[in-house]
ModelCIF file with pLDDT and N, C-alpha, C, O atoms, coordinates in Angstrom:
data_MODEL
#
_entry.id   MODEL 
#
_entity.id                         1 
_entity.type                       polymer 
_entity.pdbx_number_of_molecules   1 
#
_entity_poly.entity_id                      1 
_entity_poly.type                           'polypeptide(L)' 
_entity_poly.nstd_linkage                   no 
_entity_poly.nstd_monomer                   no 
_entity_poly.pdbx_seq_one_letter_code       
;(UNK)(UNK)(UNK)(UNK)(UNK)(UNK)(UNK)(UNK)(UNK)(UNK)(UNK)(UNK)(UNK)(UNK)(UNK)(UNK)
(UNK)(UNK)(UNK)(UNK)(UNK)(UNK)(UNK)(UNK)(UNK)(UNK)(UNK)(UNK)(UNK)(UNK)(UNK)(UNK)
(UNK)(UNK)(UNK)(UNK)(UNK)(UNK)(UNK)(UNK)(UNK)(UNK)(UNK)(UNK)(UNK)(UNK)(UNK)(UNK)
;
_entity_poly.pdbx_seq_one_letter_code_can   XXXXXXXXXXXXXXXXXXXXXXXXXXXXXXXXXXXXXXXXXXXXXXXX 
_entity_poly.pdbx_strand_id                 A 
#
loop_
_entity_poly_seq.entity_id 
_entity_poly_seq.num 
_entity_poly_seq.mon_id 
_entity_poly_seq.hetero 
1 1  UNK n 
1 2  UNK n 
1 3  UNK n 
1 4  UNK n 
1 5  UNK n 
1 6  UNK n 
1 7  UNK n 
1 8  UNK n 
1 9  UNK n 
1 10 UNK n 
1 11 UNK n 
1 12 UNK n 
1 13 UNK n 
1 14 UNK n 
1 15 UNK n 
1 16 UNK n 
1 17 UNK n 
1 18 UNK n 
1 19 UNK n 
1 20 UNK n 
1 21 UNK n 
1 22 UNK n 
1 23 UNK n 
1 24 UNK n 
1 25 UNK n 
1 26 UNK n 
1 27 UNK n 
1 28 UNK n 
1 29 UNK n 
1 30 UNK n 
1 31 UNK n 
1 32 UNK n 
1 33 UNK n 
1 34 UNK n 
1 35 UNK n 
1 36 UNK n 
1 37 UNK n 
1 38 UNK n 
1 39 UNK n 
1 40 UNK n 
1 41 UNK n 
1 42 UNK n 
1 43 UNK n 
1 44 UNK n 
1 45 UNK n 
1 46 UNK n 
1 47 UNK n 
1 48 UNK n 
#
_struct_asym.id          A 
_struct_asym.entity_id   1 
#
loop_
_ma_qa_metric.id 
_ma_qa_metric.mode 
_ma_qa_metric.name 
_ma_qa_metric.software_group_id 
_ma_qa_metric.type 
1 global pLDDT . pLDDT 
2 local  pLDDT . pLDDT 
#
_ma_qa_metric_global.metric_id      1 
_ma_qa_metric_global.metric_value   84.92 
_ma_qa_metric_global.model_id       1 
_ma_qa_metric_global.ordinal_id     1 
#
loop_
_ma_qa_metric_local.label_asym_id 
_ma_qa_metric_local.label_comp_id 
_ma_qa_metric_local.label_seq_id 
_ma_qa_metric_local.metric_id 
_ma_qa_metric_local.metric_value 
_ma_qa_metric_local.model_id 
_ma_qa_metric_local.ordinal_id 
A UNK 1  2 95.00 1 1  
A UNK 2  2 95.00 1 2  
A UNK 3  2 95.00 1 3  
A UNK 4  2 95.00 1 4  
A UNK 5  2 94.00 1 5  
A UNK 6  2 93.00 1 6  
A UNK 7  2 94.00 1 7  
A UNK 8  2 94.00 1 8  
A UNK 9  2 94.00 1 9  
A UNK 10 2 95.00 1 10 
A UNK 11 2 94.00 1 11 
A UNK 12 2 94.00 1 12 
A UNK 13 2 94.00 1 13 
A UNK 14 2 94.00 1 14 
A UNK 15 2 93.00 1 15 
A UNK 16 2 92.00 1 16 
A UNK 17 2 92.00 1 17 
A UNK 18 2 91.00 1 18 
A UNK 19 2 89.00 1 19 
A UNK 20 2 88.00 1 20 
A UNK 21 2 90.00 1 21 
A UNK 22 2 89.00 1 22 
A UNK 23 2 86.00 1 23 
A UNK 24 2 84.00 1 24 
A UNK 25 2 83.00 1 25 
A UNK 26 2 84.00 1 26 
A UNK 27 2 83.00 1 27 
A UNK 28 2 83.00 1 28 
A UNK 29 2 81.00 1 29 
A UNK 30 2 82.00 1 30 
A UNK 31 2 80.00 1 31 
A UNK 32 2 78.00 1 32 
A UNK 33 2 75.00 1 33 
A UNK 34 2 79.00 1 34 
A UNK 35 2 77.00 1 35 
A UNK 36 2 68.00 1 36 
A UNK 37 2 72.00 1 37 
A UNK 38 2 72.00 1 38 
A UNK 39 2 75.00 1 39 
A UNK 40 2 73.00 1 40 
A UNK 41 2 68.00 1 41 
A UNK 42 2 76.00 1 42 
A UNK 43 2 80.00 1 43 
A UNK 44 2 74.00 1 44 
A UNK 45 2 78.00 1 45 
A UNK 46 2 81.00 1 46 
A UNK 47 2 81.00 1 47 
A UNK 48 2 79.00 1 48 
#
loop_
_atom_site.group_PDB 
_atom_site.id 
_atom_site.type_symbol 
_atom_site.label_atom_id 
_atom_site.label_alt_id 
_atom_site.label_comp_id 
_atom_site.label_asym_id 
_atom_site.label_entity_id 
_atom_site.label_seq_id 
_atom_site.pdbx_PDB_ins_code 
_atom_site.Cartn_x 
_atom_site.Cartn_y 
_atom_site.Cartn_z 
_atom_site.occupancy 
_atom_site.B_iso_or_equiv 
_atom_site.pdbx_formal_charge 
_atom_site.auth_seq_id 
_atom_site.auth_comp_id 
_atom_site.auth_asym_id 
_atom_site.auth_atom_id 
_atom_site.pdbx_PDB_model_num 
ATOM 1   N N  . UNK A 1 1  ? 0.835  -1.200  0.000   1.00 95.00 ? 1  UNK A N  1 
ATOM 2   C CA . UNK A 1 1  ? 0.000  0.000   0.000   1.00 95.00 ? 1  UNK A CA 1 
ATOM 3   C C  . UNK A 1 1  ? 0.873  1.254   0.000   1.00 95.00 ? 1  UNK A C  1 
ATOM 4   O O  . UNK A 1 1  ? 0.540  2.101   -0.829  1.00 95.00 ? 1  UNK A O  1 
ATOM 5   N N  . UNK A 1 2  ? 2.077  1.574   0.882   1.00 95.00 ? 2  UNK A N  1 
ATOM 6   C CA . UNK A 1 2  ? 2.682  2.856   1.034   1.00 95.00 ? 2  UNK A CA 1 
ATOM 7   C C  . UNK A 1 2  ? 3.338  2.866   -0.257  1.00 95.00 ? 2  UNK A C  1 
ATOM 8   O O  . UNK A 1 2  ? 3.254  3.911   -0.903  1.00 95.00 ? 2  UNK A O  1 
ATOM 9   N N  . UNK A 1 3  ? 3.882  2.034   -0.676  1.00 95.00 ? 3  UNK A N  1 
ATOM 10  C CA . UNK A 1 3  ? 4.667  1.753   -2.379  1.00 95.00 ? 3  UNK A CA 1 
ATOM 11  C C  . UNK A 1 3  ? 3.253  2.323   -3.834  1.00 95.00 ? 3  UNK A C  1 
ATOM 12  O O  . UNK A 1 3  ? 3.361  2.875   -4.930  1.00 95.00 ? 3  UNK A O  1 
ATOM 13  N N  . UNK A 1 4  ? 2.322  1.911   -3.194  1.00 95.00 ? 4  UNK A N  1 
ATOM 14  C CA . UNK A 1 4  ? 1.136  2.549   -4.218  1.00 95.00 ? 4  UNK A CA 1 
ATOM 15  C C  . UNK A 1 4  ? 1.408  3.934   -4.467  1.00 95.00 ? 4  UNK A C  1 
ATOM 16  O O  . UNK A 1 4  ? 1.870  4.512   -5.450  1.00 95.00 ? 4  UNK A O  1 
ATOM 17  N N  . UNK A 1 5  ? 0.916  4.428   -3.070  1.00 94.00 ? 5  UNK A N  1 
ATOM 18  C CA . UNK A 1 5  ? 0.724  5.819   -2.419  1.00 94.00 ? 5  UNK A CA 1 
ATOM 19  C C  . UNK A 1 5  ? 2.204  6.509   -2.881  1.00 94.00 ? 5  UNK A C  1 
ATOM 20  O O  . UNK A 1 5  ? 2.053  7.708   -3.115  1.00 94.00 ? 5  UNK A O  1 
ATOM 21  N N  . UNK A 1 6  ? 3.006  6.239   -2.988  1.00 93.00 ? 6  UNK A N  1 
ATOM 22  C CA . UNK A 1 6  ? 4.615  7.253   -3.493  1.00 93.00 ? 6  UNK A CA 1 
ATOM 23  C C  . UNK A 1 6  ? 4.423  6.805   -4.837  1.00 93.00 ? 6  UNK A C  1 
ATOM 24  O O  . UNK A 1 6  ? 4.915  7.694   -5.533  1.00 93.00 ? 6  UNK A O  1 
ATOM 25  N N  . UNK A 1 7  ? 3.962  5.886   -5.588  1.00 94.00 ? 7  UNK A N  1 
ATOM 26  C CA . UNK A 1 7  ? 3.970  6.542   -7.144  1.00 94.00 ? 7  UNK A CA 1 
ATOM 27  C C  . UNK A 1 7  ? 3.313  7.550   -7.678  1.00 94.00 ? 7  UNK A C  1 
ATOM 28  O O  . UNK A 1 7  ? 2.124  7.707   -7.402  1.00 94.00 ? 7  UNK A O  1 
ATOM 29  N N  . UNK A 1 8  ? 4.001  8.431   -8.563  1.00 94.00 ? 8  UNK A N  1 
ATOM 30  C CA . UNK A 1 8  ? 3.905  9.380   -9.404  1.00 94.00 ? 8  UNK A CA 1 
ATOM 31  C C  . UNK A 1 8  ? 3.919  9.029   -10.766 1.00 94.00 ? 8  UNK A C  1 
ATOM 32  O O  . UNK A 1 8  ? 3.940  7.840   -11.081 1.00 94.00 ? 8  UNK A O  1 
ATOM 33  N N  . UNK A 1 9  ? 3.910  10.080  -11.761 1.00 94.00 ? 9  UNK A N  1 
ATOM 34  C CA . UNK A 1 9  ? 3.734  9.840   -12.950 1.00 94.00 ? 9  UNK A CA 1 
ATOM 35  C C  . UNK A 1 9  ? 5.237  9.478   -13.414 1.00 94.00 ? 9  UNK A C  1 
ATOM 36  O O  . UNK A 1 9  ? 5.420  8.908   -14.489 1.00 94.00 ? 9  UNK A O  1 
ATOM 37  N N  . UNK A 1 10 ? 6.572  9.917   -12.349 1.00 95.00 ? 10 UNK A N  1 
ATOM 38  C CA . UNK A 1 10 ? 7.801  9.750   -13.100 1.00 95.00 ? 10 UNK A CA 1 
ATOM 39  C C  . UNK A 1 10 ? 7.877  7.957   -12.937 1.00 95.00 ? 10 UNK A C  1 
ATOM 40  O O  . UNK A 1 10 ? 7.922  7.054   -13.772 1.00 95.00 ? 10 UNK A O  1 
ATOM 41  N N  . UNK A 1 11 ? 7.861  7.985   -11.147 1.00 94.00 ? 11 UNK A N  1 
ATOM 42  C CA . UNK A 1 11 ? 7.699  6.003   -10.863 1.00 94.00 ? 11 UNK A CA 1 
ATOM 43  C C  . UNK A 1 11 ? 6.642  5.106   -11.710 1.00 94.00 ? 11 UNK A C  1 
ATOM 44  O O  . UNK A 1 11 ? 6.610  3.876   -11.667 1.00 94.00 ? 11 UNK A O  1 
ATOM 45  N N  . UNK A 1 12 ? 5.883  5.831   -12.397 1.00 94.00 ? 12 UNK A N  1 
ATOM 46  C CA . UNK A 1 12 ? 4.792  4.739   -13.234 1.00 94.00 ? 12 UNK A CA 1 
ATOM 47  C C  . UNK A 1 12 ? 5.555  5.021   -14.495 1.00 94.00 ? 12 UNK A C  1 
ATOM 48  O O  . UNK A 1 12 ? 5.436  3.949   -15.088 1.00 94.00 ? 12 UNK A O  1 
ATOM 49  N N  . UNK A 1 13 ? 6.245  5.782   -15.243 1.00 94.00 ? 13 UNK A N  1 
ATOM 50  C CA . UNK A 1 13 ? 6.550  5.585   -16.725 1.00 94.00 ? 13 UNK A CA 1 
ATOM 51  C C  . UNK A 1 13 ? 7.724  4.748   -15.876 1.00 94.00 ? 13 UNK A C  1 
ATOM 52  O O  . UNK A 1 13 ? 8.004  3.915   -16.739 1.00 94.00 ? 13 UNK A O  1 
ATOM 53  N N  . UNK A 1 14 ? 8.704  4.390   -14.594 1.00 94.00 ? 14 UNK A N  1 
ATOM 54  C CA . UNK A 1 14 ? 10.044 3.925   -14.886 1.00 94.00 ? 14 UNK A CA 1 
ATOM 55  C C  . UNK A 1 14 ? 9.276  2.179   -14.632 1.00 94.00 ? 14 UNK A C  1 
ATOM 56  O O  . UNK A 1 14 ? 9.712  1.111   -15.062 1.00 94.00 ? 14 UNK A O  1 
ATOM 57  N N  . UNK A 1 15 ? 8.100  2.416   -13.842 1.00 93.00 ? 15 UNK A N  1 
ATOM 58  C CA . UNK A 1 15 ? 7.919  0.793   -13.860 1.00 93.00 ? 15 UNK A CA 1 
ATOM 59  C C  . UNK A 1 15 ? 7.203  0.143   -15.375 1.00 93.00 ? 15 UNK A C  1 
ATOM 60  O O  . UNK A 1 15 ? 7.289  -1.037  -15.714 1.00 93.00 ? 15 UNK A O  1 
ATOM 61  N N  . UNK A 1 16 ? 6.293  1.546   -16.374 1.00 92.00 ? 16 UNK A N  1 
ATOM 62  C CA . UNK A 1 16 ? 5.849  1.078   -17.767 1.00 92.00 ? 16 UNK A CA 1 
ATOM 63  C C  . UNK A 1 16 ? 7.302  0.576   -18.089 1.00 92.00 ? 16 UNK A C  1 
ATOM 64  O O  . UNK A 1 16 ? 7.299  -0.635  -18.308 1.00 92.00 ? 16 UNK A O  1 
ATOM 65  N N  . UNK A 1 17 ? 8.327  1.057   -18.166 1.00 92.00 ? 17 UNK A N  1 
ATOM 66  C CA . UNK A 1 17 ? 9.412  0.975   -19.247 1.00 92.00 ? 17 UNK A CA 1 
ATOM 67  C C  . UNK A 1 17 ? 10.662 -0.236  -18.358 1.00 92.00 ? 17 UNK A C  1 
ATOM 68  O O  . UNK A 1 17 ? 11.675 -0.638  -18.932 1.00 92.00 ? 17 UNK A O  1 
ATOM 69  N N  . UNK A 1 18 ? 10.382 -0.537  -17.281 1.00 91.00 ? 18 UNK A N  1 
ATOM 70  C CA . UNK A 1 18 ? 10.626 -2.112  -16.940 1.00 91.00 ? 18 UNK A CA 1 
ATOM 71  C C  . UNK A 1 18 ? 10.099 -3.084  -17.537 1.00 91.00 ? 18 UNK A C  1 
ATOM 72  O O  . UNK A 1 18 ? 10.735 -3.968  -18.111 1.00 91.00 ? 18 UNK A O  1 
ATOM 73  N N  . UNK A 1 19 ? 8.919  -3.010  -17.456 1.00 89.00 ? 19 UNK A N  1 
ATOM 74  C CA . UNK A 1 19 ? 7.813  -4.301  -17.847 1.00 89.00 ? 19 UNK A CA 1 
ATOM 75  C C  . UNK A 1 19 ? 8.358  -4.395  -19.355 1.00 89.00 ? 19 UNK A C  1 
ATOM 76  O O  . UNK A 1 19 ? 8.857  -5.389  -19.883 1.00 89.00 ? 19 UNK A O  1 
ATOM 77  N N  . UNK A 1 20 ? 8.127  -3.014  -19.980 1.00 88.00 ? 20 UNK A N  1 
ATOM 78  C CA . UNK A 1 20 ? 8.698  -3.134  -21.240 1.00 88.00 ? 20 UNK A CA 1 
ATOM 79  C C  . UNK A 1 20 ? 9.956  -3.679  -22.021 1.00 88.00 ? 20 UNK A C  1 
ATOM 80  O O  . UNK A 1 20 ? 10.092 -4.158  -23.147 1.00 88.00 ? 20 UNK A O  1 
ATOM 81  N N  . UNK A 1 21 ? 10.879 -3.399  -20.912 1.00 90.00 ? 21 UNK A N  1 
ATOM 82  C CA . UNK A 1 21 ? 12.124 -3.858  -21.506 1.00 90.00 ? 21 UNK A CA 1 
ATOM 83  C C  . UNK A 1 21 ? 12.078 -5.315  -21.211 1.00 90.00 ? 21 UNK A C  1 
ATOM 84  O O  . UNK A 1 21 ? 12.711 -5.975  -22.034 1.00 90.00 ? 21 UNK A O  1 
ATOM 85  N N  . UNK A 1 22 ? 11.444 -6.073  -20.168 1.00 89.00 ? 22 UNK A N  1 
ATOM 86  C CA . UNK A 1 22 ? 11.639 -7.914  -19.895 1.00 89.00 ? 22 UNK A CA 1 
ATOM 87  C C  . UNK A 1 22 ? 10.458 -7.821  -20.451 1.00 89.00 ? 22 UNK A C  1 
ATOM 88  O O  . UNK A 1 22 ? 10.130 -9.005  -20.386 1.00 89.00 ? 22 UNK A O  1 
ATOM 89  N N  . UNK A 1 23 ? 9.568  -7.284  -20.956 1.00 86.00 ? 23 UNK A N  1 
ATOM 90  C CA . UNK A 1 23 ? 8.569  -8.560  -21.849 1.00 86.00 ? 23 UNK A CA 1 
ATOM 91  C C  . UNK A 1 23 ? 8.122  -8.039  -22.509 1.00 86.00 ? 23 UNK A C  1 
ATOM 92  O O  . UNK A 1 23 ? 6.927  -8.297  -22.653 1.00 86.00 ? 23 UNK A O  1 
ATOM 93  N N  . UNK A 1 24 ? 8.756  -6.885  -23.428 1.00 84.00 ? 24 UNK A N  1 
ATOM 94  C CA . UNK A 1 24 ? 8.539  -6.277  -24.568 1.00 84.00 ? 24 UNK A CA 1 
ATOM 95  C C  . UNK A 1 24 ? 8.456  -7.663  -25.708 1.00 84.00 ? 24 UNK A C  1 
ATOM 96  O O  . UNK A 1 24 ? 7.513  -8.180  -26.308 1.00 84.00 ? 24 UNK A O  1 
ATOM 97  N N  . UNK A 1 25 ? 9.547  -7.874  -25.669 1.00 83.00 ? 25 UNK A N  1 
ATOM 98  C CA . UNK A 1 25 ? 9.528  -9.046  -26.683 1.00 83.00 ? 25 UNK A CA 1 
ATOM 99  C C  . UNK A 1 25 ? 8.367  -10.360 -26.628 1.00 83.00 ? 25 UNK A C  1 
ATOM 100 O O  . UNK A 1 25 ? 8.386  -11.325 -27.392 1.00 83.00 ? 25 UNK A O  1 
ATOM 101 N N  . UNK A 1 26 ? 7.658  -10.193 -25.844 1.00 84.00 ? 26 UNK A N  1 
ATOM 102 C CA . UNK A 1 26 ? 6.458  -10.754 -25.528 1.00 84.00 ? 26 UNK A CA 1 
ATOM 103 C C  . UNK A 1 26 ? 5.154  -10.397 -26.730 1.00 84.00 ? 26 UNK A C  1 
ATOM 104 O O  . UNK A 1 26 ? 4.565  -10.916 -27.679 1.00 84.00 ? 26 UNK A O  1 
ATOM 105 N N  . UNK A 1 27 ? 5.211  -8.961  -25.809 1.00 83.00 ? 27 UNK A N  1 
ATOM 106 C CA . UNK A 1 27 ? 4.059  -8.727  -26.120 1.00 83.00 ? 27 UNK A CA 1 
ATOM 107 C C  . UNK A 1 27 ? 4.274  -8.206  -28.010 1.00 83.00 ? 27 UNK A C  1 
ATOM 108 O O  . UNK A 1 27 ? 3.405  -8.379  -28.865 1.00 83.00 ? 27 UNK A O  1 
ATOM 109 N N  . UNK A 1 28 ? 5.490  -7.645  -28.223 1.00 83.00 ? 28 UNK A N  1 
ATOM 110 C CA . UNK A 1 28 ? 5.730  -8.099  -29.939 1.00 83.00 ? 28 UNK A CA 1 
ATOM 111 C C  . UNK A 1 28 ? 5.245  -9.452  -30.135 1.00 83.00 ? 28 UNK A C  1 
ATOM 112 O O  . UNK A 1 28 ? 4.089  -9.616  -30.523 1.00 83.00 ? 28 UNK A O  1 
ATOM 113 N N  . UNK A 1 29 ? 5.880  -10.272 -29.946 1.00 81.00 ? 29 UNK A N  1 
ATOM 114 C CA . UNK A 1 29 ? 5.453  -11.440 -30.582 1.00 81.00 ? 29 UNK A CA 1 
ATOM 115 C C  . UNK A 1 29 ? 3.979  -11.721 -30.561 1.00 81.00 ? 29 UNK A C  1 
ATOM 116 O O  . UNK A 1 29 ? 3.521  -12.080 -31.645 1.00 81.00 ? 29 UNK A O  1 
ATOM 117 N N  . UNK A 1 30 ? 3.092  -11.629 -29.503 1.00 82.00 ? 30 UNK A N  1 
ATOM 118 C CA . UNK A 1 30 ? 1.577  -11.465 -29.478 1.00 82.00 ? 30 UNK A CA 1 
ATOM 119 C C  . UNK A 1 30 ? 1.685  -10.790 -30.723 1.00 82.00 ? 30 UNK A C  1 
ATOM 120 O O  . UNK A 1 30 ? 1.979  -11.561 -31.636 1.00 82.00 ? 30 UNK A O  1 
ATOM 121 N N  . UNK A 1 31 ? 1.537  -9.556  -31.072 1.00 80.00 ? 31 UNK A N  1 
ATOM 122 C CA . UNK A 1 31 ? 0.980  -8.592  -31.895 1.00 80.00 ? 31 UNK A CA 1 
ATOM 123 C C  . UNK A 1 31 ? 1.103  -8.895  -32.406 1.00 80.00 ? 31 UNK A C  1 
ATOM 124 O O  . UNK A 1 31 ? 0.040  -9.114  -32.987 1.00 80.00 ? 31 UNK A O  1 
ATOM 125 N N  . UNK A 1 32 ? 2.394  -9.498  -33.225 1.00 78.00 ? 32 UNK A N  1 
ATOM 126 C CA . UNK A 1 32 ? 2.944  -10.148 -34.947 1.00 78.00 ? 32 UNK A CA 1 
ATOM 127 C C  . UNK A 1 32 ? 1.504  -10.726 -34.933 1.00 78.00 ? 32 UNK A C  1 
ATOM 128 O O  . UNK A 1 32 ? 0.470  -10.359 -35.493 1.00 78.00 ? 32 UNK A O  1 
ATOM 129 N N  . UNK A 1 33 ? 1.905  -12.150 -33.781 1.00 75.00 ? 33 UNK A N  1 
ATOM 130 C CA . UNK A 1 33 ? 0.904  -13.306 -34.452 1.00 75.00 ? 33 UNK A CA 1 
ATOM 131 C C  . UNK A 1 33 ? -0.159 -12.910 -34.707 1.00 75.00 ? 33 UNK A C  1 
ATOM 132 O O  . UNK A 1 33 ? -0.599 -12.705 -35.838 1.00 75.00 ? 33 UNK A O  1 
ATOM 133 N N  . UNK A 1 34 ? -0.691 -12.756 -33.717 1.00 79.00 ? 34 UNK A N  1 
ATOM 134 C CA . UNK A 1 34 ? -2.537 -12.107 -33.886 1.00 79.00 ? 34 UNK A CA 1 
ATOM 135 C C  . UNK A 1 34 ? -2.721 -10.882 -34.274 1.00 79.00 ? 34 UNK A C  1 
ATOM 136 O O  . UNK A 1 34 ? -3.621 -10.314 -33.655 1.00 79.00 ? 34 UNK A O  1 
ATOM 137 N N  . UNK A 1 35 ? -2.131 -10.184 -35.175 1.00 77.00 ? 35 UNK A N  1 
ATOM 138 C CA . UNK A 1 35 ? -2.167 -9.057  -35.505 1.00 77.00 ? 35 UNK A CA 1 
ATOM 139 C C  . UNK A 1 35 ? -1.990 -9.431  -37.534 1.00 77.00 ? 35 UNK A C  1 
ATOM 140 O O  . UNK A 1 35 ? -2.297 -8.689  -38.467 1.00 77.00 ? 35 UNK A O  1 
ATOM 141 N N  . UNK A 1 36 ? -1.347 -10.941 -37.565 1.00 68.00 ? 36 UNK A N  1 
ATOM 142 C CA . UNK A 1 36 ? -1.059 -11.037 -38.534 1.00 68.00 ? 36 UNK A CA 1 
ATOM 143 C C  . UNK A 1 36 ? -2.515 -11.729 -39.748 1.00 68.00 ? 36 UNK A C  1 
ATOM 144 O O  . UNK A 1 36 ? -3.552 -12.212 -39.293 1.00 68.00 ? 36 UNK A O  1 
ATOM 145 N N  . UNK A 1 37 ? -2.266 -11.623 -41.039 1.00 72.00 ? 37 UNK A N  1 
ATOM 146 C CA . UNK A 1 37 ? -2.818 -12.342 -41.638 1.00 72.00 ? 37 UNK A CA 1 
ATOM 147 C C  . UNK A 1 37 ? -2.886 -13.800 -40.946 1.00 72.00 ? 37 UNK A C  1 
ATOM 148 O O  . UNK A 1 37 ? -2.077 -14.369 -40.213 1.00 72.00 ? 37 UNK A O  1 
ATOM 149 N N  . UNK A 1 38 ? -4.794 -14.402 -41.701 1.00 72.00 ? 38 UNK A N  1 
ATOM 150 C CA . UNK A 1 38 ? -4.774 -15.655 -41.311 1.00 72.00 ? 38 UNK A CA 1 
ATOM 151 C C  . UNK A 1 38 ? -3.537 -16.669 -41.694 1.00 72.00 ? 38 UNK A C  1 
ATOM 152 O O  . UNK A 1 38 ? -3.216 -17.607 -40.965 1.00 72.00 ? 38 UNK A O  1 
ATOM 153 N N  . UNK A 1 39 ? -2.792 -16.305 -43.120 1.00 75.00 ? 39 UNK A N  1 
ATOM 154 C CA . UNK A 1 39 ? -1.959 -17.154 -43.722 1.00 75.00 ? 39 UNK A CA 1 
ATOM 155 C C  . UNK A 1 39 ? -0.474 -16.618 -43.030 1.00 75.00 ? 39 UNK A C  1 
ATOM 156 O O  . UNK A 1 39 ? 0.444  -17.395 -43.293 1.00 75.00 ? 39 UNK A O  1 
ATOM 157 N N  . UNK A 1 40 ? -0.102 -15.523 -42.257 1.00 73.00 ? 40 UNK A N  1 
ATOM 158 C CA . UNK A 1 40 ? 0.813  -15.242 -41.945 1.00 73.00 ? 40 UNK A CA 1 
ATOM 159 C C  . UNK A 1 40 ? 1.021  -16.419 -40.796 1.00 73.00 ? 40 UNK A C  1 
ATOM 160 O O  . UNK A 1 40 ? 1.947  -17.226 -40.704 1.00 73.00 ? 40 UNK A O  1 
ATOM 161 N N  . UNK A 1 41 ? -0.259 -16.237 -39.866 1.00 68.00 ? 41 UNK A N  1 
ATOM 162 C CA . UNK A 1 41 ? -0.179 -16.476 -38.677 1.00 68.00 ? 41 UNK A CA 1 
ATOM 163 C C  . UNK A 1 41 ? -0.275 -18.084 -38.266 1.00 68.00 ? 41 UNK A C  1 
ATOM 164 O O  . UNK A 1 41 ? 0.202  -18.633 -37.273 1.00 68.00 ? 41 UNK A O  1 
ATOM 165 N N  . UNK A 1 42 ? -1.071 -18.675 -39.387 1.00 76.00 ? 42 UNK A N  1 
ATOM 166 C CA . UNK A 1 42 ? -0.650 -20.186 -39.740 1.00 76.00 ? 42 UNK A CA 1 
ATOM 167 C C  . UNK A 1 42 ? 0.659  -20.521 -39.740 1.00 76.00 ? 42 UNK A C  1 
ATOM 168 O O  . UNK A 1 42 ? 1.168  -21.196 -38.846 1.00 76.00 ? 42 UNK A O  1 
ATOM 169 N N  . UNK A 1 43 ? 1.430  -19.960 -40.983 1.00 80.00 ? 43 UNK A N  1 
ATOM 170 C CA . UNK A 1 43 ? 2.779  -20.269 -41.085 1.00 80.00 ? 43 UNK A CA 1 
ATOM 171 C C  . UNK A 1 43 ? 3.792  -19.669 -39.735 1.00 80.00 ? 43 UNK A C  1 
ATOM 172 O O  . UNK A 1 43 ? 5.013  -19.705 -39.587 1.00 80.00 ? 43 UNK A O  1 
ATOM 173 N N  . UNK A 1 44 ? 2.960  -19.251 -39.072 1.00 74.00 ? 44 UNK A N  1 
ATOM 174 C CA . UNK A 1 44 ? 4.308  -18.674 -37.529 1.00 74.00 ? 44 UNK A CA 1 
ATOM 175 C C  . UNK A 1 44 ? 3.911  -20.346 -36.879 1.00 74.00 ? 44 UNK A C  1 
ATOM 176 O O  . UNK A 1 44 ? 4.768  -21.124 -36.461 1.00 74.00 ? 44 UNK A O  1 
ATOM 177 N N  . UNK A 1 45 ? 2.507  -20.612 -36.923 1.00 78.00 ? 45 UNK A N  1 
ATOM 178 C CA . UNK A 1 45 ? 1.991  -21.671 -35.771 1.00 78.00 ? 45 UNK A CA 1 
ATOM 179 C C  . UNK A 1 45 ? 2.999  -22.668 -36.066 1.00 78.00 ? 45 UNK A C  1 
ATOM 180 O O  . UNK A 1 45 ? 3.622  -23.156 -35.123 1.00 78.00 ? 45 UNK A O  1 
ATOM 181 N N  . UNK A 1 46 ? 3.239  -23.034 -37.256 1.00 81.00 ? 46 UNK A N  1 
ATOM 182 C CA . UNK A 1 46 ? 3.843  -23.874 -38.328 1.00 81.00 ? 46 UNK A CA 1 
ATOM 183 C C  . UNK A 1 46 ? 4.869  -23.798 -37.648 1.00 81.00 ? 46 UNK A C  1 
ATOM 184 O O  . UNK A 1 46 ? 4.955  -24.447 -36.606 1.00 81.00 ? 46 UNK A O  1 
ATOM 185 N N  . UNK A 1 47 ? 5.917  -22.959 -38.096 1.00 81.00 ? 47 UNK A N  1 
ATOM 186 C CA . UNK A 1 47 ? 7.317  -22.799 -37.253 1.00 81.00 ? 47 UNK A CA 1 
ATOM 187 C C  . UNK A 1 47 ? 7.627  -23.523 -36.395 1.00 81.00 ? 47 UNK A C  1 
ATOM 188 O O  . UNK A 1 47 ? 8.396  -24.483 -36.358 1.00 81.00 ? 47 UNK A O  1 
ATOM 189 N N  . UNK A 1 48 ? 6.525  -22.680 -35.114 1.00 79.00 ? 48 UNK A N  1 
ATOM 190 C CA . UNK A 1 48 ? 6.551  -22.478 -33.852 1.00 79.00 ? 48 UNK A CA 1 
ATOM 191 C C  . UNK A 1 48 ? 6.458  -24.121 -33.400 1.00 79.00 ? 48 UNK A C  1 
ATOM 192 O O  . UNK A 1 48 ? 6.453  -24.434 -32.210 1.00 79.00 ? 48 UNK A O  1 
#
């Protein structure tokens, strides 16, 4: 709770841009796939 209460807008962009940097590459890969054509996103399943 006191860790809530002391974030600000500077401590919420440094914890956005944590999350971002360890699971950026995450949430890219989400987007490709399901963001992709049906035939794109077949051939990733394929790969994968």
């Amino acid at each position: 709770i006191a860790y809530i209460d002391m974030i600000d807008d500077t401590l919420a962009r440094q914890i956005q841009q944590e999350i971002l940097a360890t699971d950026g590459h995450i949430i890219d890969a989400v987007n490709r796939v399901f963001g992709a054509s049906e035939q794109q996103a077949a051939l990733r399943i394929h790969q994968l």
